[in-house]
Structure formats: structure tokens, C-alpha cells
C-alpha atoms as a PDB file:
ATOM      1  CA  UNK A   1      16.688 -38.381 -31.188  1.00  0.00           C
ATOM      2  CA  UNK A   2      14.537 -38.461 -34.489  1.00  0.00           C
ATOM      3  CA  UNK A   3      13.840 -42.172 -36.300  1.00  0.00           C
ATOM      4  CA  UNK A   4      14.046 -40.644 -39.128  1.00  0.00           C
ATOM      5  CA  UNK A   5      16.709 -42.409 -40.187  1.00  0.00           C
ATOM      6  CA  UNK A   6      17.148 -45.113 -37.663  1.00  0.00           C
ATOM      7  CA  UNK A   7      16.879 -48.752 -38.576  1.00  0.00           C
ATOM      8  CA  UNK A   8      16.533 -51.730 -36.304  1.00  0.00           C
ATOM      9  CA  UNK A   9      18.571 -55.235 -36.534  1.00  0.00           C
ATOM     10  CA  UNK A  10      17.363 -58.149 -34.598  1.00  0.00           C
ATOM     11  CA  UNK A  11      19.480 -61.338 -34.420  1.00  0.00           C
ATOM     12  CA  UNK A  12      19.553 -65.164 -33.410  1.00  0.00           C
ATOM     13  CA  UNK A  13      22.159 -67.597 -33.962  1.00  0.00           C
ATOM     14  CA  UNK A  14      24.254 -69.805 -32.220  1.00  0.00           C
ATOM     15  CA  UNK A  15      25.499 -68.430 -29.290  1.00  0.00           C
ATOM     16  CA  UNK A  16      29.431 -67.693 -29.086  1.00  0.00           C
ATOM     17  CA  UNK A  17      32.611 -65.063 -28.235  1.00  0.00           C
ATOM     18  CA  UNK A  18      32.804 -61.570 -30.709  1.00  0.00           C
ATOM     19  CA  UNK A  19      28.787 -61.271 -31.948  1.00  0.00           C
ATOM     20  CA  UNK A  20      28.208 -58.294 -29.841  1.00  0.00           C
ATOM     21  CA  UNK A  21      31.922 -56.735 -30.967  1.00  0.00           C
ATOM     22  CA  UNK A  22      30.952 -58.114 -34.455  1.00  0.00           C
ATOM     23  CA  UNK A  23      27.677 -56.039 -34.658  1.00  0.00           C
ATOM     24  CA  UNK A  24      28.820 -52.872 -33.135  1.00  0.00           C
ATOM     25  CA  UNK A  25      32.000 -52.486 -34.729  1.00  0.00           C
ATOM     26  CA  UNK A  26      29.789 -53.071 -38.174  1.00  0.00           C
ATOM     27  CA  UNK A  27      27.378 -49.865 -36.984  1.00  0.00           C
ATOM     28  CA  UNK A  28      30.493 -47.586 -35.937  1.00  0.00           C
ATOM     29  CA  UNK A  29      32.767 -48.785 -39.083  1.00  0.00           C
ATOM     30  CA  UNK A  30      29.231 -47.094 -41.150  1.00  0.00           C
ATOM     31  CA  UNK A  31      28.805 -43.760 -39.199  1.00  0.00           C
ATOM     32  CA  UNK A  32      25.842 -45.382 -36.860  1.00  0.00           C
ATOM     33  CA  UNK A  33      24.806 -44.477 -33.317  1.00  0.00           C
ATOM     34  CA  UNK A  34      23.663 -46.960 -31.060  1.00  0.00           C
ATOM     35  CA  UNK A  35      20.400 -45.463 -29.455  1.00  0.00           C
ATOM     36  CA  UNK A  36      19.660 -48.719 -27.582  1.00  0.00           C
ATOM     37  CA  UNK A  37      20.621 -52.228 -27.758  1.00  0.00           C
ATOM     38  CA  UNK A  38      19.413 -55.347 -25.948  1.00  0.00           C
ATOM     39  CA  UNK A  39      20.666 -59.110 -25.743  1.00  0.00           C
ATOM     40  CA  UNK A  40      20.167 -62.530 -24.257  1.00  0.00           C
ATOM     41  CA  UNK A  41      22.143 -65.819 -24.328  1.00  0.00           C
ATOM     42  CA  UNK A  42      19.827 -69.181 -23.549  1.00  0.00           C
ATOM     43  CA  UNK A  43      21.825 -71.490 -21.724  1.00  0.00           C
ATOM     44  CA  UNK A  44      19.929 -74.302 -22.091  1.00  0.00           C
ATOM     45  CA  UNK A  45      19.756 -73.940 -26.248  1.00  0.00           C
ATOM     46  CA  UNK A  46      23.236 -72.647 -26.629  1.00  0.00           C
ATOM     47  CA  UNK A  47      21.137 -69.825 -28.567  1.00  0.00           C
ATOM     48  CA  UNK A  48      21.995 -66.012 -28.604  1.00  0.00           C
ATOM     49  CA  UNK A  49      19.939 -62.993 -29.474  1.00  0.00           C
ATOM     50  CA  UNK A  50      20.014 -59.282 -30.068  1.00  0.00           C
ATOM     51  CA  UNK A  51      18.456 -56.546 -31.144  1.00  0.00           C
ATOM     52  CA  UNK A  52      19.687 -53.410 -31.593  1.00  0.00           C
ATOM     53  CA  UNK A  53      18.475 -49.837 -32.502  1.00  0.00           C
ATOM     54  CA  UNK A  54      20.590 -47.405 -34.223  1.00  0.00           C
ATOM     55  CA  UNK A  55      20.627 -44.476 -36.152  1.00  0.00           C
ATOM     56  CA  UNK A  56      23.147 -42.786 -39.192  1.00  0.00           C
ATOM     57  CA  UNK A  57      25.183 -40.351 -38.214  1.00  0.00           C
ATOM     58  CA  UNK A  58      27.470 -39.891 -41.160  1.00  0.00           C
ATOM     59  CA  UNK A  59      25.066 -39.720 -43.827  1.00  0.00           C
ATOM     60  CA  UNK A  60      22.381 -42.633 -44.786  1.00  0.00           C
ATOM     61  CA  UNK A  61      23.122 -45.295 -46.656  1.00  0.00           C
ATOM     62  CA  UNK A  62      19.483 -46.695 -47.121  1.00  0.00           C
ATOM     63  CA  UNK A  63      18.230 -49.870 -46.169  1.00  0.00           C
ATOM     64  CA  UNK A  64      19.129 -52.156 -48.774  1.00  0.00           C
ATOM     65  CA  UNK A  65      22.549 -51.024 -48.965  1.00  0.00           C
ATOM     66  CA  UNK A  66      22.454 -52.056 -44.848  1.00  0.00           C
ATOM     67  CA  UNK A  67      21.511 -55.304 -45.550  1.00  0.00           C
ATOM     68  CA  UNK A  68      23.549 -55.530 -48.612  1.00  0.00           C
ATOM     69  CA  UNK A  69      26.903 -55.013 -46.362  1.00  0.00           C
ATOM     70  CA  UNK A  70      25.490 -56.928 -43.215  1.00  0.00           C
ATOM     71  CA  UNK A  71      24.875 -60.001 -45.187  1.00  0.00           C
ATOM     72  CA  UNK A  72      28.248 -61.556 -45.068  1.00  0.00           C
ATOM     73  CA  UNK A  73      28.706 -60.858 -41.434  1.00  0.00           C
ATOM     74  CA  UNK A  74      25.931 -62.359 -40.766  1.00  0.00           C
ATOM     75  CA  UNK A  75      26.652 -65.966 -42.974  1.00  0.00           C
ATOM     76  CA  UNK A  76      30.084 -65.726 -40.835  1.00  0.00           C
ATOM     77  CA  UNK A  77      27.718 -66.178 -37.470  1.00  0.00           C
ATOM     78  CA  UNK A  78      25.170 -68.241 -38.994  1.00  0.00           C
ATOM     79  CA  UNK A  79      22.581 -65.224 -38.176  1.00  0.00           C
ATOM     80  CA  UNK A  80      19.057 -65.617 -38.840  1.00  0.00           C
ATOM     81  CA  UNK A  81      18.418 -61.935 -38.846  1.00  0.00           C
ATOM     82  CA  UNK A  82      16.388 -59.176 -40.047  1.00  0.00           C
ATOM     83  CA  UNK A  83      16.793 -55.131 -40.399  1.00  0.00           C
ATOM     84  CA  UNK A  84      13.856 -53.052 -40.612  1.00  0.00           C
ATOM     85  CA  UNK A  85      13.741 -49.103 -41.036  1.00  0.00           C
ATOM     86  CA  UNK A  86      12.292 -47.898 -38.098  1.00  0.00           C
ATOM     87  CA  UNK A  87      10.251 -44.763 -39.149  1.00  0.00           C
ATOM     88  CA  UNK A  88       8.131 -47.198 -41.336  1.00  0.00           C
ATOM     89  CA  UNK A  89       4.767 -48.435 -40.230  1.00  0.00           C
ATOM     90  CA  UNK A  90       3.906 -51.624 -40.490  1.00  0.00           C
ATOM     91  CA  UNK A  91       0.511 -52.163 -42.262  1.00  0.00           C
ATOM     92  CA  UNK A  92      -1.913 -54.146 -40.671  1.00  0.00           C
ATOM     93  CA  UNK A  93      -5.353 -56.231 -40.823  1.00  0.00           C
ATOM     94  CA  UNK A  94      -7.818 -56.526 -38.346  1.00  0.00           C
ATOM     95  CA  UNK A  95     -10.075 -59.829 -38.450  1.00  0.00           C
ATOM     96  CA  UNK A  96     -13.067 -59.883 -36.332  1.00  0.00           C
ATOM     97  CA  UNK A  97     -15.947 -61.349 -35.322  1.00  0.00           C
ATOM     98  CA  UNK A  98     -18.867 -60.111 -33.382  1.00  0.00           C
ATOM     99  CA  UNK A  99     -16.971 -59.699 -30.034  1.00  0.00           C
ATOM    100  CA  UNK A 100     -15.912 -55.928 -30.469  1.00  0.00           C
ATOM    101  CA  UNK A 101     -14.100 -54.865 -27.573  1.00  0.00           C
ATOM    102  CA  UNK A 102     -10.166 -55.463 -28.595  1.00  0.00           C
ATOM    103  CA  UNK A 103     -10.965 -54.208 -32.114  1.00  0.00           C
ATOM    104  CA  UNK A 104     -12.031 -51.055 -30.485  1.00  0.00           C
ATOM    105  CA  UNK A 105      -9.695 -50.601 -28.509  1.00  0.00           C
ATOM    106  CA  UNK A 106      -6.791 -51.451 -31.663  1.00  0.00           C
ATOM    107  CA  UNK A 107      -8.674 -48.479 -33.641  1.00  0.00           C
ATOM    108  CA  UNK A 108      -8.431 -45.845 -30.363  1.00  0.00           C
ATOM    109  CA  UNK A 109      -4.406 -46.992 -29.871  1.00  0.00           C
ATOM    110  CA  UNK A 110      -4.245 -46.459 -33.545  1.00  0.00           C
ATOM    111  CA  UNK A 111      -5.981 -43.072 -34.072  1.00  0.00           C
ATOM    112  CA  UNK A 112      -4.371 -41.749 -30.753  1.00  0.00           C
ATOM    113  CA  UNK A 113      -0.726 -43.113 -31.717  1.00  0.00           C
ATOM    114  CA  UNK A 114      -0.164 -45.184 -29.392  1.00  0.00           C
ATOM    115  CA  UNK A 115       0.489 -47.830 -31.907  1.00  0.00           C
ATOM    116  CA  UNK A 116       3.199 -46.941 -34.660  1.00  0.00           C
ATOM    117  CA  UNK A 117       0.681 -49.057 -37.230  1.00  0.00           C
ATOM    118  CA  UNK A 118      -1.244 -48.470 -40.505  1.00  0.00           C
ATOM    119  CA  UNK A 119      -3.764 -50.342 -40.182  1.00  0.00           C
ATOM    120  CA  UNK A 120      -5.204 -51.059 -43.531  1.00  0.00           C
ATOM    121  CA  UNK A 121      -8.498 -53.329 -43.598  1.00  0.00           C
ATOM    122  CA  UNK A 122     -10.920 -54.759 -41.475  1.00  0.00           C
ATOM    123  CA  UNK A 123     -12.352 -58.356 -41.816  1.00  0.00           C
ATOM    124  CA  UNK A 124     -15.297 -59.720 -40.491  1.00  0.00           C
ATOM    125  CA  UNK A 125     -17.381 -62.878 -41.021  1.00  0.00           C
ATOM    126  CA  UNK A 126     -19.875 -60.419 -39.717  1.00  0.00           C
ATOM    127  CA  UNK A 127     -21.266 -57.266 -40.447  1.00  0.00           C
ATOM    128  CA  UNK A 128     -21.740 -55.945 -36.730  1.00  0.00           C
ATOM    129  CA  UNK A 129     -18.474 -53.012 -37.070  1.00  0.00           C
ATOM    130  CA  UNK A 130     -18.568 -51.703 -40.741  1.00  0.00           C
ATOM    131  CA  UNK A 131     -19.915 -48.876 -38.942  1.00  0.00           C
ATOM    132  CA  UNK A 132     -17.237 -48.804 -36.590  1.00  0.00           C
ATOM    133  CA  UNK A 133     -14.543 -49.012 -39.307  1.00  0.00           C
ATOM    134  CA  UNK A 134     -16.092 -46.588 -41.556  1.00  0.00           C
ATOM    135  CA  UNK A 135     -15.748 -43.744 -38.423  1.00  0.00           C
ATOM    136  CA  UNK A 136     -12.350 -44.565 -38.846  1.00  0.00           C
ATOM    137  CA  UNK A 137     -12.130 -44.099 -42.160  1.00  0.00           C
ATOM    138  CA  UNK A 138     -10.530 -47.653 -42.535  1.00  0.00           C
ATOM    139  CA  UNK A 139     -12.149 -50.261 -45.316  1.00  0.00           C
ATOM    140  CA  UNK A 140     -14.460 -52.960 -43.926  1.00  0.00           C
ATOM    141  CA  UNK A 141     -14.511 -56.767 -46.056  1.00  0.00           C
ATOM    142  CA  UNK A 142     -17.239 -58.697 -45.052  1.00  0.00           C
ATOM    143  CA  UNK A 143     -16.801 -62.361 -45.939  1.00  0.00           C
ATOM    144  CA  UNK A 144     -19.181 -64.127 -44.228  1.00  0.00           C
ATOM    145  CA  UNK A 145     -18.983 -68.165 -44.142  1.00  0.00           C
ATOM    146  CA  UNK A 146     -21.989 -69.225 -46.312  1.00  0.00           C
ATOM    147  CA  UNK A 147     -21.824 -72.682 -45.090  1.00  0.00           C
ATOM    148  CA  UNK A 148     -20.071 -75.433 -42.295  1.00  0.00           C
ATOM    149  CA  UNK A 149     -18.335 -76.971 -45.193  1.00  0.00           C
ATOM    150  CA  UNK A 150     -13.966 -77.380 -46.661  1.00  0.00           C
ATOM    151  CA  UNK A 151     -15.342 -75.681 -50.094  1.00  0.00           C
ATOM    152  CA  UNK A 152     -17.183 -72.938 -48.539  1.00  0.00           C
ATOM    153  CA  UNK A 153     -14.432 -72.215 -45.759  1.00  0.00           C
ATOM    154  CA  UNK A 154     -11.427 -72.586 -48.902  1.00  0.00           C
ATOM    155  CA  UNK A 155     -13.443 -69.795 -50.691  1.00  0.00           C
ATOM    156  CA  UNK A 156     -14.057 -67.525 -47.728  1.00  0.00           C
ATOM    157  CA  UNK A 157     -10.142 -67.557 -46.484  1.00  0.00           C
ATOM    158  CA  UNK A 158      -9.711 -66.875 -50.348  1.00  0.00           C
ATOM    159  CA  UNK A 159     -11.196 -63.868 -50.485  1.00  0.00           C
ATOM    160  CA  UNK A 160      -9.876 -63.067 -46.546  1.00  0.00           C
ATOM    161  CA  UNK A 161      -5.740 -63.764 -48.265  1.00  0.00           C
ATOM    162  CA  UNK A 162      -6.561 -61.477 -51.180  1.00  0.00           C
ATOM    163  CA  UNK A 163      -7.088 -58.980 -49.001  1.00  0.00           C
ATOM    164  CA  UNK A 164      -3.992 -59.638 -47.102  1.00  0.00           C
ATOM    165  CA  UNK A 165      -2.253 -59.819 -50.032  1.00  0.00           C
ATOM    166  CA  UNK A 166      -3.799 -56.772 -52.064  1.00  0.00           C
ATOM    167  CA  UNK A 167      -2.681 -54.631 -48.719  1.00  0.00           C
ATOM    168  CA  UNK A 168       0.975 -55.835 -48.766  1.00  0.00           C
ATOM    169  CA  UNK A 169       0.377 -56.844 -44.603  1.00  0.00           C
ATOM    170  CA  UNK A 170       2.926 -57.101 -42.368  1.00  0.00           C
ATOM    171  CA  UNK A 171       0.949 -58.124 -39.475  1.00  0.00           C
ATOM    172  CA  UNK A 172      -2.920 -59.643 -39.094  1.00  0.00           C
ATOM    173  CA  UNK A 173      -4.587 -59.313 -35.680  1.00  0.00           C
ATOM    174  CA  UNK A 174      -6.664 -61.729 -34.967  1.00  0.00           C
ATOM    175  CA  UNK A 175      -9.339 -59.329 -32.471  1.00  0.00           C
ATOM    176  CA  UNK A 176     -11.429 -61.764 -31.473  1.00  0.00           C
ATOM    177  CA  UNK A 177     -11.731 -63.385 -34.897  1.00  0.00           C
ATOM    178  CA  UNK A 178     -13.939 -66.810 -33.911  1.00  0.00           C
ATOM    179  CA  UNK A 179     -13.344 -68.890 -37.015  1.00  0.00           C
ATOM    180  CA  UNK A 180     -10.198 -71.232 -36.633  1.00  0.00           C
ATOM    181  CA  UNK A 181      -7.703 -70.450 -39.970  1.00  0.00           C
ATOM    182  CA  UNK A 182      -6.995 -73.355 -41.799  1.00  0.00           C
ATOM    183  CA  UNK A 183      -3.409 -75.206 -41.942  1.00  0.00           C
ATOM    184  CA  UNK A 184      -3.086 -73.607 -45.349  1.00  0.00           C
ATOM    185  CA  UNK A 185      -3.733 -70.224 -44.581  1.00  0.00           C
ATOM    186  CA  UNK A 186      -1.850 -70.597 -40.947  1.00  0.00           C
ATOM    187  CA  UNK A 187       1.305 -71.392 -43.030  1.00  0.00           C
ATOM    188  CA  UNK A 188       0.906 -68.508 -45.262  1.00  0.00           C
ATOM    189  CA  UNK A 189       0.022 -66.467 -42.393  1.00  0.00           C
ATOM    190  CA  UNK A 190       3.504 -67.931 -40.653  1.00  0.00           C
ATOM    191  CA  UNK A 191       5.454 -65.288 -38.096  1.00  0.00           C
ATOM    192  CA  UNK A 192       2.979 -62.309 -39.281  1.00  0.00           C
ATOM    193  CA  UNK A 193      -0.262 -63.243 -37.093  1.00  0.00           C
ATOM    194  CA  UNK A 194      -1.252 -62.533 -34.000  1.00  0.00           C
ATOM    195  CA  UNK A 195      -3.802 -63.969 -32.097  1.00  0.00           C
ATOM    196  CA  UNK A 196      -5.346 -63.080 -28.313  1.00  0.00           C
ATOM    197  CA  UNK A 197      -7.027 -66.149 -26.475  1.00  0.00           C
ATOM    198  CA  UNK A 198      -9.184 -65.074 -23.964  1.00  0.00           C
ATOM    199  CA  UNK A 199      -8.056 -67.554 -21.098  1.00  0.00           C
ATOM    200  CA  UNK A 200      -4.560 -68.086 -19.257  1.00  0.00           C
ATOM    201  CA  UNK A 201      -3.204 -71.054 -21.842  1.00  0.00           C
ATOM    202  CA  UNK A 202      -2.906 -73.364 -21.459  1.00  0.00           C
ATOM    203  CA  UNK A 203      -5.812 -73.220 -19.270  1.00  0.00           C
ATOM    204  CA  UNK A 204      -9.741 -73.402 -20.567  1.00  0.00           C
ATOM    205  CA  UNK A 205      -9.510 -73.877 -23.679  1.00  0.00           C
ATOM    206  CA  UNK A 206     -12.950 -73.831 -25.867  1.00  0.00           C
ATOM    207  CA  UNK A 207     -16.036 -72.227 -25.697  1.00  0.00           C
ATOM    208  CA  UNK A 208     -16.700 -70.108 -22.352  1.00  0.00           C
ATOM    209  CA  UNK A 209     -13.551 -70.145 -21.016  1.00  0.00           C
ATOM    210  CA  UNK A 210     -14.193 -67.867 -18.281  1.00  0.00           C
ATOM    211  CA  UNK A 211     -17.275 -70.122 -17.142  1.00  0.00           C
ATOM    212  CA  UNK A 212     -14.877 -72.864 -17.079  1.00  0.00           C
ATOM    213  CA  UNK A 213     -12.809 -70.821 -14.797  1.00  0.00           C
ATOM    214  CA  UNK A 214     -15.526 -69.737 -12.590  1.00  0.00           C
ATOM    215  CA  UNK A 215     -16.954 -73.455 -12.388  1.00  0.00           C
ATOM    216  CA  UNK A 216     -13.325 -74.338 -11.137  1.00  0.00           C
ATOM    217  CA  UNK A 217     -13.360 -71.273  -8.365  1.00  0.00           C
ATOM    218  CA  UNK A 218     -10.162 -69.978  -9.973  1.00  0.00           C
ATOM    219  CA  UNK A 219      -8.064 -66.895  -8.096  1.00  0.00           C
ATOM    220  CA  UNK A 220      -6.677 -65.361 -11.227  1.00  0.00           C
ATOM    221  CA  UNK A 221      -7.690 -65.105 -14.990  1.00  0.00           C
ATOM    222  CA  UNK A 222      -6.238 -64.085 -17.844  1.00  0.00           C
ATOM    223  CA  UNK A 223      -5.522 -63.626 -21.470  1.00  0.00           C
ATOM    224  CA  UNK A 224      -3.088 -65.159 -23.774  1.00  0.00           C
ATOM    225  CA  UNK A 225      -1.476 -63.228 -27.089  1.00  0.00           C
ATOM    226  CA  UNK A 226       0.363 -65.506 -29.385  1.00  0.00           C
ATOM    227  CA  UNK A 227       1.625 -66.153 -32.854  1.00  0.00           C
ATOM    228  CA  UNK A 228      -0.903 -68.570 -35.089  1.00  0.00           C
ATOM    229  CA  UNK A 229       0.272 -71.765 -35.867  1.00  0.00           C
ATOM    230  CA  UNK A 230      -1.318 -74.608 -37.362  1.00  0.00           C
ATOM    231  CA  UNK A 231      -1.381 -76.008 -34.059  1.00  0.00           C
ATOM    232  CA  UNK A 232      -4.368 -74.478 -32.691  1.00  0.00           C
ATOM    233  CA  UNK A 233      -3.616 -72.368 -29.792  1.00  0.00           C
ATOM    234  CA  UNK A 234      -0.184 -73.692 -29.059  1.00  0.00           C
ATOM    235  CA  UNK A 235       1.933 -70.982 -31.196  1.00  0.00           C
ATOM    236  CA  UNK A 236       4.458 -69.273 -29.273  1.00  0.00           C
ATOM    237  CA  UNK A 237       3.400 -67.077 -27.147  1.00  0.00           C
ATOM    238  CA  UNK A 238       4.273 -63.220 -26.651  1.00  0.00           C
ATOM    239  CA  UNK A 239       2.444 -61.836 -23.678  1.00  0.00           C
ATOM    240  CA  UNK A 240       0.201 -62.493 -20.978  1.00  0.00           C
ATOM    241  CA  UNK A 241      -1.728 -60.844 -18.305  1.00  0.00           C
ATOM    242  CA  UNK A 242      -3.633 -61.871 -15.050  1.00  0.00           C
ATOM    243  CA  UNK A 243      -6.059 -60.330 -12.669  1.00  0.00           C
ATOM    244  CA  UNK A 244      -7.295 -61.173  -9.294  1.00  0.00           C
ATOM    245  CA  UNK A 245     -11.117 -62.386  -8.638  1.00  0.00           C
ATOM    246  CA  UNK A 246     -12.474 -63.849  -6.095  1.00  0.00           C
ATOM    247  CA  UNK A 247     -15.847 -66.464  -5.209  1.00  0.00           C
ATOM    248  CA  UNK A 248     -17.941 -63.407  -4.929  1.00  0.00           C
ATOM    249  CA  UNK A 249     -17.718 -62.818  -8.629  1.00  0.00           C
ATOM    250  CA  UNK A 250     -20.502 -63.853 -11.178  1.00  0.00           C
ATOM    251  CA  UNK A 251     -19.283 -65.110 -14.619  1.00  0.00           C
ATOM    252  CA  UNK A 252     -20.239 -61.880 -16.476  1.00  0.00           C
ATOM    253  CA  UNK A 253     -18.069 -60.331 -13.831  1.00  0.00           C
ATOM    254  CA  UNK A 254     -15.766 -62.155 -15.106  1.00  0.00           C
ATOM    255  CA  UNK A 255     -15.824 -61.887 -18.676  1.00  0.00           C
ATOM    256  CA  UNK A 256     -16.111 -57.876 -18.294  1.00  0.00           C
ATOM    257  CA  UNK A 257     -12.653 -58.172 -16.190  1.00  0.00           C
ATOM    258  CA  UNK A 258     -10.941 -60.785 -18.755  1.00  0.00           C
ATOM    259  CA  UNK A 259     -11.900 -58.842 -21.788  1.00  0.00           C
ATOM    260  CA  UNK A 260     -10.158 -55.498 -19.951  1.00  0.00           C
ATOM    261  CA  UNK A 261      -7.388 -58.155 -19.560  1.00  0.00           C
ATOM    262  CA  UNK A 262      -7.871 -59.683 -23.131  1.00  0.00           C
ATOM    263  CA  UNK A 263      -7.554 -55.323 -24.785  1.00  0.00           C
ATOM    264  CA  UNK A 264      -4.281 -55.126 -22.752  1.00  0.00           C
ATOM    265  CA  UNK A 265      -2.340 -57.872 -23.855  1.00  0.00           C
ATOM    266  CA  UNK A 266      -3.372 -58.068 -27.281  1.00  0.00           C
ATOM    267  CA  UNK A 267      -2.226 -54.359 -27.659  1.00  0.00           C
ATOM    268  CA  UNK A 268       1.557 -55.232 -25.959  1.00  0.00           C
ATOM    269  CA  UNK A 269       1.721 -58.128 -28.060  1.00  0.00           C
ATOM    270  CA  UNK A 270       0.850 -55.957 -31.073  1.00  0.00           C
ATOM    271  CA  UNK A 271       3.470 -53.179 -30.286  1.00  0.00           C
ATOM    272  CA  UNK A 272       5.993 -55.229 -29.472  1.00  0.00           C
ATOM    273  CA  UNK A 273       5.328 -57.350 -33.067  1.00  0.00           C
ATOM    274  CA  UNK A 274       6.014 -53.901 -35.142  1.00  0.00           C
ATOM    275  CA  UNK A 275       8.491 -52.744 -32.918  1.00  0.00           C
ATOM    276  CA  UNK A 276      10.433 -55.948 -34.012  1.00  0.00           C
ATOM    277  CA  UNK A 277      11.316 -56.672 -30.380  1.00  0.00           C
ATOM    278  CA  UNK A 278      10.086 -60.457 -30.592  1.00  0.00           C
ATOM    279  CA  UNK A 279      12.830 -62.902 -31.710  1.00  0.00           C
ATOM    280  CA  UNK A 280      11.023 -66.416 -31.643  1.00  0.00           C
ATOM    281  CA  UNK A 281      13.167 -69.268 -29.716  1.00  0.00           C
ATOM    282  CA  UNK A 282      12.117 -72.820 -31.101  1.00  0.00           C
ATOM    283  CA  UNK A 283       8.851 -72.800 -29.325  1.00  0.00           C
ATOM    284  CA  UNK A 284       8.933 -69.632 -27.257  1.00  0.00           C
ATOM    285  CA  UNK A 285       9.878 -66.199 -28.207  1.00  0.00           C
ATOM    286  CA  UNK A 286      12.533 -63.608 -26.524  1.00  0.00           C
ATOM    287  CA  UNK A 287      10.708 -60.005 -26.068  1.00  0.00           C
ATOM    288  CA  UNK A 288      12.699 -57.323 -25.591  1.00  0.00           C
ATOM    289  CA  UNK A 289      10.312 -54.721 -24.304  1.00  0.00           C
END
């Protein structure tokens, strides 16, 4: 069926009898189709979630009007809750740095459609892919950070939030983007950024994680995509991926296997974001996939 005018809900509340009835007799009372729908009660939080994609049959009452009318069934279950229309794209912004290789492969998912995104701007504290983002057609900020210093780093994530802001985001992805974000600007940036951490967390952390791992004689590495918090690389985390090596691999080895790994996940993590199919659960999330 077309999206054209589909919409998607996604729930969380307090777990208890009638939610599910709840929701679907609110779609069928307004002339909507259910074209998939998907649900999970956490035992051990008392926590339920849902979400829920549907389309109008019997004419199209628009989004606000949606929300308008869901509102008070969702105050009655104590929903925390949001409806999105699902032909929309979310727009987002890239950050990077002067590791390329999940950037690159963002831009290919994007241009091939693979990813339902817009993506809007690219920002660098580099200047190593304006050429990449100009074959793309897609603006290119460079903002670089003039000096190790609070003022200096305050006036750089300035410039980096107007930006943000200017484009109306929905979503940055942090591609490999080595300059940790601020408290401030990770609290702005709260539920709507993405970041990929190229090590199994909460493994090898740092600098060279992949040395670490090789210096250890690991079996498996991996890559980590999670939301940014101000807690650095504890936010909640969406997906993960792993893959096999053994003690005949070098480091580089290595790294050119975990940044395969590092492309993949980041690009689930991403779908999944503007698909709305993450529902966040204290310190973990719910995916739907």
C-alpha cells in the first residue's frame, strides 16, 4: 500500500489491560487501516510499548487533527507518545571528522534510497570531504576548532547548533565525528543524535580501540550505535554488530573489518531512528525492526 497518507504512533506508558483495544479501536472509530503493528510489555519495569503503522481509509484527517483527537486517550493511559506522518523525511546532519568511511557510505544509502532521509548539511572540523559533499550536491560547514580551549570549543559548537537549527534537524549523525559535544550541546541535542563507537561497548573505550582489542587477542569485534548523552559513551544504545577474527590478524586487519562493521550498524541505527521504531526504556531502548 502507498504511505502517502499513512502516519505512525509509537507509545510507552505504564503497562496495563485495554491499551492495545484502546489504540485500535481509536484507528478503526477514524477510517484507519492497520498496515502493521508491533508491541512489548517489560516485566521487570511494569512498562508497555507500541508502535503502530496505519493508514486513512475514509478520507485524511491530517496530522494535527490525529494528534488533536489522540491526546486525551493518551492522558487516560499516561502515554508518552508521539505520531509522525510517515511519507515525510526526516532531515538530517552529518558531522564528521577526517575518518570518511561511514559518511560515505550515509551519502550512497541516501542517494540510492535506501535511507528515507534528507539529509541537509555536512559538518566537519575538517576540510578533508567538502569535495565529497559537493558531488552530492549537499552543503559542507567547516568549523574547525581554532584552539584546545572552553571559549574556542563554546564558539565552534555555536556555529555547529546554528546550523542544526537553521536546517530544522530531526536527526544528527555523528559519522565518525572525533570531537566530544559538550553537556550543553548534548542536552540540546537530547533523543535526536546518533552516534557510532567503533568498539563493542562497553569494551575499549579511547583512542585505538581496535589495538586494544588486538593487544587483548580478542575473538570478536565490533561497533556500537547509540543515542548521545552527556554521559560520554553510555547513551542508550540502538544496535550493534560483531565479526569474527582470529590471532592471525594484524591491527589494520582489523580496523578495515571494524569499520565494514562500524558502516553497518550506524546505517540500522539510522533507519530505524527515522523510521520511529526506537522507543527508549529508562536506559535502554525497545527497537522494533
Amino acid at each position: 500500500m502507498s504511505t502517502e497518507h499513512s502516519f505512525i504512533l509509537k507509545l510507552s506508558c505504564p503497562d496495563r489491560p485495554g491499551i492495545v483495544h484502546a489504540v485500535s479501536g481509536f484507528l478503526f472509530e477514524r477510517g484507519s487501516n492497520i498496515l502493521d503493528s508491533a508491541q512489548f510489555g517489560d516485566s521487570r519495569t511494569g512498562e508497555f510499548f507500541m508502535r503502530v503503522h496505519f493508514q486513512q481509509v475514509g478520507g485524511d484527517p491530517g496530522l494535527d487533527a490525529l494528534r488533536d483527537a489522540f491526546a486525551a486517550l493518551a492522558e487516560r493511559f499516561a502515554m508518552r507518545w508521539e505520531l509522525h506522518d510517515a511519507s515525510l523525511k526526516p532531515r538530517v546532519v552529518i558531522m564528521v571528522s577526517k575518518i570518511g568511511h561511514c559518511l560515505n557510505d550515509l551519502l550512497f544509502r541516501y542517494r540510492t534510497g535506501q535511507l528515507p532521509i534528507e539529509i541537509s548539511a555536512i559538518v566537519s572540523n575538517h576540510q578533508d570531504f567538502y569535495q565529497l559533499a559537493a558531488s552530492y550536491n549537499i552543503p559542507f560547514h567547516h568549523f574547525p576548532l581554532t584552539a584546545s580551549t572552553p571559549a574556542a570549543k563554546a564558539a565552534q559548537e555555536a556555529r555547529v547548533l546554528e546550523v542544526i537549527d537553521q536546517h530544522e534537524t530531526d536527526l544528527v549523525v555523528l559519522a565518525r565525528y572525533m570531537q566530544i559535544l559538550s553537556p550543553q550541546l548534548c542536552e540540546k541535542l537530547a533523543g535526536r543524535a546518533i552516534n557510532i563507537h567503533h568498539s563493542f561497548l562497553p569494551s575499549f573505550k579511547g583512542a585505538k580501540p581496535y589495538y586494544q582489542a588486538f593487544d587483548r587477542g580478542v575473538k570478536l569485534i565490533g561497533a556500537t550505535a547509540h543515542y548521545v548523552t552527556t554521559d560520554l559513551d553510555e547513551g542508550p544504545i540502538i544496535e550493534q554488530e560483531v565479526e569474527r577474527v582470529d590471532h592471525s590478524m594484524t591491527p589494520d586487519q582489523l580496523t578495515a573489518i571494524g569499520r565494514d562493521v562500524e558502516c553497518v550498524t550506524l546505517a540500522r541505527a539510522v533507519k530505524w531512528h527515522v523510521e520511529h521504531r526506537i522507543v527508549l526504556n529508562g536506559t535502554k531502548t525497545v527497537v522494533f525492526r
